[in-house]
N, C-alpha and C. Protein backbone atom coordinates (compact mmCIF):
# COMPACT_ATOMS: atom_id res chain seq x y z
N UNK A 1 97.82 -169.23 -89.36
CA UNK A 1 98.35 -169.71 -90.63
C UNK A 1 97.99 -168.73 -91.73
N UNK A 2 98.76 -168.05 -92.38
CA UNK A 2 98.85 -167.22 -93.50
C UNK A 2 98.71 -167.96 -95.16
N UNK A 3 97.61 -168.11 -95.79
CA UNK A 3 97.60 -168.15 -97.20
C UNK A 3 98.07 -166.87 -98.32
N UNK A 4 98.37 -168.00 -99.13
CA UNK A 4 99.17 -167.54 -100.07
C UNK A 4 97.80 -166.45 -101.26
N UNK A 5 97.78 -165.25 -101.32
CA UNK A 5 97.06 -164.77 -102.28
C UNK A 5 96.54 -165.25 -103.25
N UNK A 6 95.08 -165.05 -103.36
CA UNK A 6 94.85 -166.12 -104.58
C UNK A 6 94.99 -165.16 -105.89
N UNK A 7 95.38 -165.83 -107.27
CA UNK A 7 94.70 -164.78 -108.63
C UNK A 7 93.93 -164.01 -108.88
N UNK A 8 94.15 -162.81 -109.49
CA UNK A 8 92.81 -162.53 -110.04
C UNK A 8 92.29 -163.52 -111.11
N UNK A 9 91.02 -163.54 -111.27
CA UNK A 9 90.65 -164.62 -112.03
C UNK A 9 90.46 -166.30 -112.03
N UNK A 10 91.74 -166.49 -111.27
CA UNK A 10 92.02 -167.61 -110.84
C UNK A 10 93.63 -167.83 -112.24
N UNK A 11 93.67 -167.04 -112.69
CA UNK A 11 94.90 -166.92 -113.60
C UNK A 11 96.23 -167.16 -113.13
N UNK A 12 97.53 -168.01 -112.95
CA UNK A 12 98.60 -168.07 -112.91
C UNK A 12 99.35 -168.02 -114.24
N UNK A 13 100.28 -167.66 -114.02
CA UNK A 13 101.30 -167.89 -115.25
C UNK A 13 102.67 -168.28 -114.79
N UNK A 14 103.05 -169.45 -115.25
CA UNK A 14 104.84 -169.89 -114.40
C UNK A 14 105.68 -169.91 -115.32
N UNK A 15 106.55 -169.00 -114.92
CA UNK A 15 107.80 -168.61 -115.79
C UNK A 15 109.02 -169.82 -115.97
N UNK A 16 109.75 -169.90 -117.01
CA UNK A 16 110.99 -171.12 -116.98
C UNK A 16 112.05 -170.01 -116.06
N UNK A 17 112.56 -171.15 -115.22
CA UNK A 17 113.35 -170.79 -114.38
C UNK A 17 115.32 -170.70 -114.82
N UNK A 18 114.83 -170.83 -115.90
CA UNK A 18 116.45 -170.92 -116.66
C UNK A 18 116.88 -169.39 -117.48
N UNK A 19 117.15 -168.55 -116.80
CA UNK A 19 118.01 -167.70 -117.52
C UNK A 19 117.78 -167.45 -119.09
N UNK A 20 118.76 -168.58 -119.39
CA UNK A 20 118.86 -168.84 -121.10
C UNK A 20 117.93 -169.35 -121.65
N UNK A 21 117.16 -169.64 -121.23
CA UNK A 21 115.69 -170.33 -121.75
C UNK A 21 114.77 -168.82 -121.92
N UNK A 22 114.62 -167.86 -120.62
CA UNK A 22 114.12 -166.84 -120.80
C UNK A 22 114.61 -166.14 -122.01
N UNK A 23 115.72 -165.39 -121.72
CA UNK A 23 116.72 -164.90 -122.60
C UNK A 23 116.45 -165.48 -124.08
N UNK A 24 117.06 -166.26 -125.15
CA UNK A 24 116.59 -167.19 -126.03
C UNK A 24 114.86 -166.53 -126.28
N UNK A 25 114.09 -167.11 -125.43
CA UNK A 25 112.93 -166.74 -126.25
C UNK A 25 112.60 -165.31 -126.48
N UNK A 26 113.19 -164.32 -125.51
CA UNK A 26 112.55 -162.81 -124.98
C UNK A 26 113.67 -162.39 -126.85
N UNK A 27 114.51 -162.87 -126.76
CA UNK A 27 115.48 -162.37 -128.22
C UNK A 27 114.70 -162.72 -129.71
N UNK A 28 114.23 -164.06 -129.45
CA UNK A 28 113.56 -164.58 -130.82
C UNK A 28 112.07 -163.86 -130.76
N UNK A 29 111.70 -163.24 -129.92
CA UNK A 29 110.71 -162.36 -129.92
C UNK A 29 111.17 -161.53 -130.53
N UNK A 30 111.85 -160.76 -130.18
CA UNK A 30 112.22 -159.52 -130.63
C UNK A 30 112.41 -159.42 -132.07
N UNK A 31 113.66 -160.46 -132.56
CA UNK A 31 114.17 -160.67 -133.87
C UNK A 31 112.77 -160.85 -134.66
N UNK A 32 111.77 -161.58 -134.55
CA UNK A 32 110.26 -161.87 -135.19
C UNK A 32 109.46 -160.65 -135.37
N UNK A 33 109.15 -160.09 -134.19
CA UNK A 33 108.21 -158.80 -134.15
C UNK A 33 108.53 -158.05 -134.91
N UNK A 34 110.35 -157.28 -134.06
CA UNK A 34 110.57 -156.03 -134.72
C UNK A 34 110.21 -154.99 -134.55
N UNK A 35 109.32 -154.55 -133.47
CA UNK A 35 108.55 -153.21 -133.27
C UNK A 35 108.21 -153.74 -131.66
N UNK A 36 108.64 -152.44 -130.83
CA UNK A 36 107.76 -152.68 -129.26
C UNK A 36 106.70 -152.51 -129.34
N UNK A 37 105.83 -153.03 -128.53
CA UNK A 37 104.58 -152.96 -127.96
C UNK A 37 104.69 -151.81 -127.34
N UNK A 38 103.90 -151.27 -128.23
CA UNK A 38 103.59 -149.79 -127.29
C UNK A 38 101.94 -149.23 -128.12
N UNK A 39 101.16 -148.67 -126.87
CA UNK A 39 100.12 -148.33 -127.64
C UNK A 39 99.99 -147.08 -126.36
N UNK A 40 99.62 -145.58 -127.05
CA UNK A 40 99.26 -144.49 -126.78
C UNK A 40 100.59 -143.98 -125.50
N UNK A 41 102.00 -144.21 -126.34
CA UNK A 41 102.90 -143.70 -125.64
C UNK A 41 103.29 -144.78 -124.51
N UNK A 42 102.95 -145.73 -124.45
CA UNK A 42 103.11 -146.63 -123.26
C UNK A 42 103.27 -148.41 -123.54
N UNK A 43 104.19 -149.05 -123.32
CA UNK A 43 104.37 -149.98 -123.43
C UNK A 43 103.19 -150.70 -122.70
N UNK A 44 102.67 -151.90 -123.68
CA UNK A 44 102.20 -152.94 -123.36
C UNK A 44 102.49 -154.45 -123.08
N UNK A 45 101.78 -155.21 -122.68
CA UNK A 45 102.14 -156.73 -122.98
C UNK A 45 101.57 -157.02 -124.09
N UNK A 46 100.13 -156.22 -124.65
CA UNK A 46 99.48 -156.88 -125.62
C UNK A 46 98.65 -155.86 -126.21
N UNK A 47 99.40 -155.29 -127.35
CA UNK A 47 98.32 -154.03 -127.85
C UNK A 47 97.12 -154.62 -128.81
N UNK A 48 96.48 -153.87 -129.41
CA UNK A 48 95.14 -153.91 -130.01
C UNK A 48 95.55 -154.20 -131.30
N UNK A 49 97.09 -154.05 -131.71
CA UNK A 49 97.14 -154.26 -133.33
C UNK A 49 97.79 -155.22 -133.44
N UNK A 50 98.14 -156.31 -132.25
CA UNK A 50 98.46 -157.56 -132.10
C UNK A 50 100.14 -157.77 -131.69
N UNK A 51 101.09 -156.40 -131.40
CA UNK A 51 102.36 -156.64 -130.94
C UNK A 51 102.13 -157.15 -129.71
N UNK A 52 103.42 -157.41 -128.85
CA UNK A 52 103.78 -158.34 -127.94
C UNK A 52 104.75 -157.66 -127.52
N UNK A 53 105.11 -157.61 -125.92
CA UNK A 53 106.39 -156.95 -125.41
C UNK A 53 107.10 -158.42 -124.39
N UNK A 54 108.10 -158.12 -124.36
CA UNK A 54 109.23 -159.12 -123.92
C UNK A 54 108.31 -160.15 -123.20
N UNK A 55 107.69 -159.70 -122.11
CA UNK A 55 107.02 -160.49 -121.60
C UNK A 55 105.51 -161.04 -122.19
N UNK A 56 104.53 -160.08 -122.74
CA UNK A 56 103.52 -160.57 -123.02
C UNK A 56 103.55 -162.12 -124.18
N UNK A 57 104.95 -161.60 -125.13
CA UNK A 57 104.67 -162.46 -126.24
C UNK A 57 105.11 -163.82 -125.96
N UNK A 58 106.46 -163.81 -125.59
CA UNK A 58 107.16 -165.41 -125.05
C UNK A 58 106.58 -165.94 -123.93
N UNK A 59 105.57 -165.53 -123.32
CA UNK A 59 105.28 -166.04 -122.05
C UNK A 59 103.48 -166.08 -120.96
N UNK A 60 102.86 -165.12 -122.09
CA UNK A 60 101.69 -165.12 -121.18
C UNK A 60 100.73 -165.61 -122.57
N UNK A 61 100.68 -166.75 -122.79
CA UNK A 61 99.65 -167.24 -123.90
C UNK A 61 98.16 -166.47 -123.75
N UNK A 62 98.18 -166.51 -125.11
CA UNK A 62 96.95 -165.93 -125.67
C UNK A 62 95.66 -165.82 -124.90
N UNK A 63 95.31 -167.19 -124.71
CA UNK A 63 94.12 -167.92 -123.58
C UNK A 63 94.17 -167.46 -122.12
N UNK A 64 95.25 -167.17 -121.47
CA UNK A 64 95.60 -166.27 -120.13
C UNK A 64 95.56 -164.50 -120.06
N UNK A 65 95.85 -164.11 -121.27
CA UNK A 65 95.89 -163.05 -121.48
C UNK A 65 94.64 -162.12 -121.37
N UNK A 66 94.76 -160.81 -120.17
CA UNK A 66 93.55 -160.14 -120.06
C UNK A 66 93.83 -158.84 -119.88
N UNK A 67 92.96 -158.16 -120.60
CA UNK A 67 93.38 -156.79 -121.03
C UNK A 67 93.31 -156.52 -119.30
N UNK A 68 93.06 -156.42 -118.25
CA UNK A 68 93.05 -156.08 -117.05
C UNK A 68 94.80 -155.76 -116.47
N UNK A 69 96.08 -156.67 -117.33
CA UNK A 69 96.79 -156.67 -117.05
C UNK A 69 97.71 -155.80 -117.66
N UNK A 70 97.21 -154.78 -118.80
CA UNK A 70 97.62 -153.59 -119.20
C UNK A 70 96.88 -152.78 -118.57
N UNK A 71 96.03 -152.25 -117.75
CA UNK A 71 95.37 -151.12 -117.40
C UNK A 71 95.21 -151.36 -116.13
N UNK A 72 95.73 -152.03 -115.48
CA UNK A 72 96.10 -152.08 -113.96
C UNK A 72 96.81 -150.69 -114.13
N UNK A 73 96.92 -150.13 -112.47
CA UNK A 73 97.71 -148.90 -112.18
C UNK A 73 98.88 -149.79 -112.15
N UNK A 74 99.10 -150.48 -111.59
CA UNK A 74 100.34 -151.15 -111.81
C UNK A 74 101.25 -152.52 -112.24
N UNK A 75 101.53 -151.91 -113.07
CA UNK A 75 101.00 -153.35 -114.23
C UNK A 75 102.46 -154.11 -114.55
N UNK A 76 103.56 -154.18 -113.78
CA UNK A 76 104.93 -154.27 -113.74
C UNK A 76 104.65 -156.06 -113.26
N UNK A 77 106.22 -156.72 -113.84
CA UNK A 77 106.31 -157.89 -113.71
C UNK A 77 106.10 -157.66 -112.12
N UNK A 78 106.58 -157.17 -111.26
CA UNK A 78 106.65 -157.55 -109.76
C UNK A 78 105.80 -157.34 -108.97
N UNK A 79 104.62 -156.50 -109.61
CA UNK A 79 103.13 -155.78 -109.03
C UNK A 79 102.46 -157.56 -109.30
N UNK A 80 102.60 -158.01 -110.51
CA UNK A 80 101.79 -159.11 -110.94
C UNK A 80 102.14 -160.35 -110.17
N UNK A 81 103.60 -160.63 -109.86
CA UNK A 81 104.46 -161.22 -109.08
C UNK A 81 103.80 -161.09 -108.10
N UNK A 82 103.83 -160.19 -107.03
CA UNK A 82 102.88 -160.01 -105.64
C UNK A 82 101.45 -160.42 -105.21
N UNK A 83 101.03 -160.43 -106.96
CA UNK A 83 99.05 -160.74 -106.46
C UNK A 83 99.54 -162.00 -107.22
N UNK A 84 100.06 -162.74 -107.40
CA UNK A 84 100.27 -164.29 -107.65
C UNK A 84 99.75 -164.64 -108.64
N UNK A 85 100.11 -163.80 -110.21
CA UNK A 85 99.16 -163.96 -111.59
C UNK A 85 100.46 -164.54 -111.85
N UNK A 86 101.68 -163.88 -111.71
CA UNK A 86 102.65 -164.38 -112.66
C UNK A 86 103.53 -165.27 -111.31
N UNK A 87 103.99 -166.38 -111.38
CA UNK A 87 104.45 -167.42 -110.90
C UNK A 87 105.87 -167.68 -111.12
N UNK A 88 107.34 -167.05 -110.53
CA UNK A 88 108.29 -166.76 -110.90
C UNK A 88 109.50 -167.44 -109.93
N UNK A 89 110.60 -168.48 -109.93
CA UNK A 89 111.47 -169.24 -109.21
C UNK A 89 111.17 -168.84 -107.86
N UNK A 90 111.86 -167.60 -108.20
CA UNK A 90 113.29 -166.66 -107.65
C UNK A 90 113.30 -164.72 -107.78
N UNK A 91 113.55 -164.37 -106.64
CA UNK A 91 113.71 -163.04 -106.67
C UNK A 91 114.94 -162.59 -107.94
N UNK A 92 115.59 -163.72 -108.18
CA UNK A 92 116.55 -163.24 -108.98
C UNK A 92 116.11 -163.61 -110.36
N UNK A 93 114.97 -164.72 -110.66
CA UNK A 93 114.18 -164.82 -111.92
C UNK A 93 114.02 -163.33 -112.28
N UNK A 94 112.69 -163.10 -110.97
CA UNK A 94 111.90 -161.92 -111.32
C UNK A 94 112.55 -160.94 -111.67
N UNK A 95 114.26 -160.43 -111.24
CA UNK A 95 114.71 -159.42 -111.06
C UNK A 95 115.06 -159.69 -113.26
N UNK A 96 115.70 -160.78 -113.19
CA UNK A 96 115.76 -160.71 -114.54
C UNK A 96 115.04 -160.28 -115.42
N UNK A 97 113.75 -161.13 -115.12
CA UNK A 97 112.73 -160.73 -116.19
C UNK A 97 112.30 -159.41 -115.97
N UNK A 98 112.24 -158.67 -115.04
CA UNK A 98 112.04 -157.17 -115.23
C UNK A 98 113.26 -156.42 -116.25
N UNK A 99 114.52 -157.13 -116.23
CA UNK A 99 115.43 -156.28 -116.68
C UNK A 99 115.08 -156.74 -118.12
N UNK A 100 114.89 -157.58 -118.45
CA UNK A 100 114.37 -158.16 -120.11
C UNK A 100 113.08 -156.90 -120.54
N UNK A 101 112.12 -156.98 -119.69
CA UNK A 101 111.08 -155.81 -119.61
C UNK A 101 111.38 -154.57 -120.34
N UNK A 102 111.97 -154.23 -119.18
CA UNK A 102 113.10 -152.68 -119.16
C UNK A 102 113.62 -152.09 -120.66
N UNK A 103 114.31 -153.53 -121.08
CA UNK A 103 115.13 -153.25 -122.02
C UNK A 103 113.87 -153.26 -123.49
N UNK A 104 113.15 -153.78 -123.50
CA UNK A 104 111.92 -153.88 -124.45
C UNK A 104 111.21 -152.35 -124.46
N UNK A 105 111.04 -151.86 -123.32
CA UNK A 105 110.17 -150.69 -122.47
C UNK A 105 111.21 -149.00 -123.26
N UNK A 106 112.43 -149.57 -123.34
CA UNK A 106 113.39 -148.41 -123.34
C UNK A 106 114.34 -148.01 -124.86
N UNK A 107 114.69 -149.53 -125.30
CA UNK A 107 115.56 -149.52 -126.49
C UNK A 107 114.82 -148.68 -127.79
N UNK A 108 115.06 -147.66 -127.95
CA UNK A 108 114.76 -146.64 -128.96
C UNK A 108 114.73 -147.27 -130.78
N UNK A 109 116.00 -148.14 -130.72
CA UNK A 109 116.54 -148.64 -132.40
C UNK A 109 117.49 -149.82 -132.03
N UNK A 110 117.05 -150.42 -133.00
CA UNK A 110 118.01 -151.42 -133.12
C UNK A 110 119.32 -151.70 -132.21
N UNK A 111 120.73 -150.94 -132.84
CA UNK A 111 121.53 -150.65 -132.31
C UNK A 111 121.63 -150.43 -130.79
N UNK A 112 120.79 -149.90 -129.76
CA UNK A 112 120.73 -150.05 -128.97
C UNK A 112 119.73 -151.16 -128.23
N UNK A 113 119.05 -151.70 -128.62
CA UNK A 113 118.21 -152.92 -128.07
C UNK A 113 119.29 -154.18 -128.20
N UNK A 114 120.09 -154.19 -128.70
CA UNK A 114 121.29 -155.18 -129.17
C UNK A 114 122.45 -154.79 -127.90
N UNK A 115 122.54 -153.76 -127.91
CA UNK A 115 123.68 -153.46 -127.21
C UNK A 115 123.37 -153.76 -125.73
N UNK A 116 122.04 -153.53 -125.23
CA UNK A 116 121.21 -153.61 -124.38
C UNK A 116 121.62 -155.20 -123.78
N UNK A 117 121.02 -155.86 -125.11
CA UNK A 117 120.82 -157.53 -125.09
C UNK A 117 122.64 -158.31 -124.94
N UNK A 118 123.30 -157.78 -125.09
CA UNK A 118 124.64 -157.67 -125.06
C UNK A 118 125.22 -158.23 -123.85
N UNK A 119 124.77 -156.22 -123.01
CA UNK A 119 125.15 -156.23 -121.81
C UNK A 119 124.59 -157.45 -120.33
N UNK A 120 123.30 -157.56 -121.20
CA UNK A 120 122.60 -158.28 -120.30
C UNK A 120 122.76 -159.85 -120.32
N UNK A 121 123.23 -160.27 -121.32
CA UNK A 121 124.57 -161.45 -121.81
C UNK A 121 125.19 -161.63 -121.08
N UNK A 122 126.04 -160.75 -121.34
CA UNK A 122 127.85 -160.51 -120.35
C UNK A 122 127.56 -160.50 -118.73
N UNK A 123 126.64 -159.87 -118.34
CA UNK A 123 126.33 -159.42 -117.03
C UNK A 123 125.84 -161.33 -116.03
N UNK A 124 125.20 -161.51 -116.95
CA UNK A 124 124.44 -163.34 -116.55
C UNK A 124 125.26 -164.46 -117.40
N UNK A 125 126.45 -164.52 -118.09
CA UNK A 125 126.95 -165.14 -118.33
C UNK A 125 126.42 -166.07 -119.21
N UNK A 126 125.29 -165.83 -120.51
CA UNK A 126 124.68 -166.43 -121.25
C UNK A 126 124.78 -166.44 -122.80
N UNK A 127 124.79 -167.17 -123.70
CA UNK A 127 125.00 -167.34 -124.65
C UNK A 127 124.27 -166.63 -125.79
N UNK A 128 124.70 -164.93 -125.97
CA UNK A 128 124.35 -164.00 -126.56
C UNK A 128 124.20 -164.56 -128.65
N UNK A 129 124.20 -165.48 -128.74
CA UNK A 129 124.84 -165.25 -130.40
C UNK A 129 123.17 -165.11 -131.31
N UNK A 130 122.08 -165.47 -130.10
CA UNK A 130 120.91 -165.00 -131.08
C UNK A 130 120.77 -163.62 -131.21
N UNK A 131 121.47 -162.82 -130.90
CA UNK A 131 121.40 -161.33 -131.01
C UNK A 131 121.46 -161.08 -132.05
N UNK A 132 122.06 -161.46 -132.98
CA UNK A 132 122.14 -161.28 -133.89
C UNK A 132 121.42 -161.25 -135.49
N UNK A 133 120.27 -162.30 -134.34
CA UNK A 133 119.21 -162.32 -135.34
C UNK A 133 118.30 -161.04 -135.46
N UNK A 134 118.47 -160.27 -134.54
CA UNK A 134 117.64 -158.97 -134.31
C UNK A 134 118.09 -157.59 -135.62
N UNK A 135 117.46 -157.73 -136.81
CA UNK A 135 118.01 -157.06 -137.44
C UNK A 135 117.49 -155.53 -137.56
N UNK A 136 115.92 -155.43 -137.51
CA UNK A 136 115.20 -154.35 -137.21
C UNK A 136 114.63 -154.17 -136.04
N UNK A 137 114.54 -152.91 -135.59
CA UNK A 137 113.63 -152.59 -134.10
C UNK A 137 113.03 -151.18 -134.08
N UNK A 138 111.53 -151.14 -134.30
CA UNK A 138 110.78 -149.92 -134.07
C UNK A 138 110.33 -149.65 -132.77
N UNK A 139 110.79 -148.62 -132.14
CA UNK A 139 110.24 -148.12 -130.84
C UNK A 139 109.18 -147.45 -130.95
């Protein structure tokens, strides 16, 4: 009989399994912040001057949050996914929420973090109109 990996820490985190529920919050993040998480050239979940990236901010509360999970060698939704910190439906959750990641990790300005959020709309068939709340974006 094979067990299931335990946490580090004993830490889980369980993701909403709804698309638009993800989506929705990963946008009203964005529109709020305004600036990626990035500290010394490299995206974070949780830098030192208190930003938040797609995933750290909508989803891994404060109280769960451990700097161990930025300075892992590999520190990707699906690395975390595998050692059973982050708690996710569906291969097709996870696949999402990496692409929410991605797009946080990559969008340079505005204009393209929108266009980004757009495609990724159209592509999952979800109700894009908070995009619009995203008026500034510092990479």
């Amino acid at each position: 009989m094979t067990t299931a990996a335990k946490p580090f820490e004993g830490i889980q985190i369980v993701f909403p399994t709804d698309k638009q529920e993800i989506f929705n919050r990963v946008v009203t993040h964005f529109a709020e912040q305004k600036h990626a998480a990035r500290e010394h050239g490299s995206c974070k979940y949780r830098t030192r001057s208190g930003l938040s990236c797609a995933i750290g901010g909508p989803f891994i509360p404060d109280d769960l949050y451990r700097e161990w999970m930025d300075t892992a060698i590999n520190n990707t939704v699906d690395a975390w996914t595998r050692a059973n910190v982050f708690v996710v439906a569906s291969d097709e959750i996870k696949a999402f929420l990496i692409t929410m990641q991605q797009t946080h990790d990559n969008a340079e300005d505005v204009s393209e973090l929108r266009r980004r959020l757009e495609i990724i709309a159209d592509d999952h068939e979800l109700d894009g109109s908070l995009i619009e709340t995203i008026t500034e974006w510092t990479y």
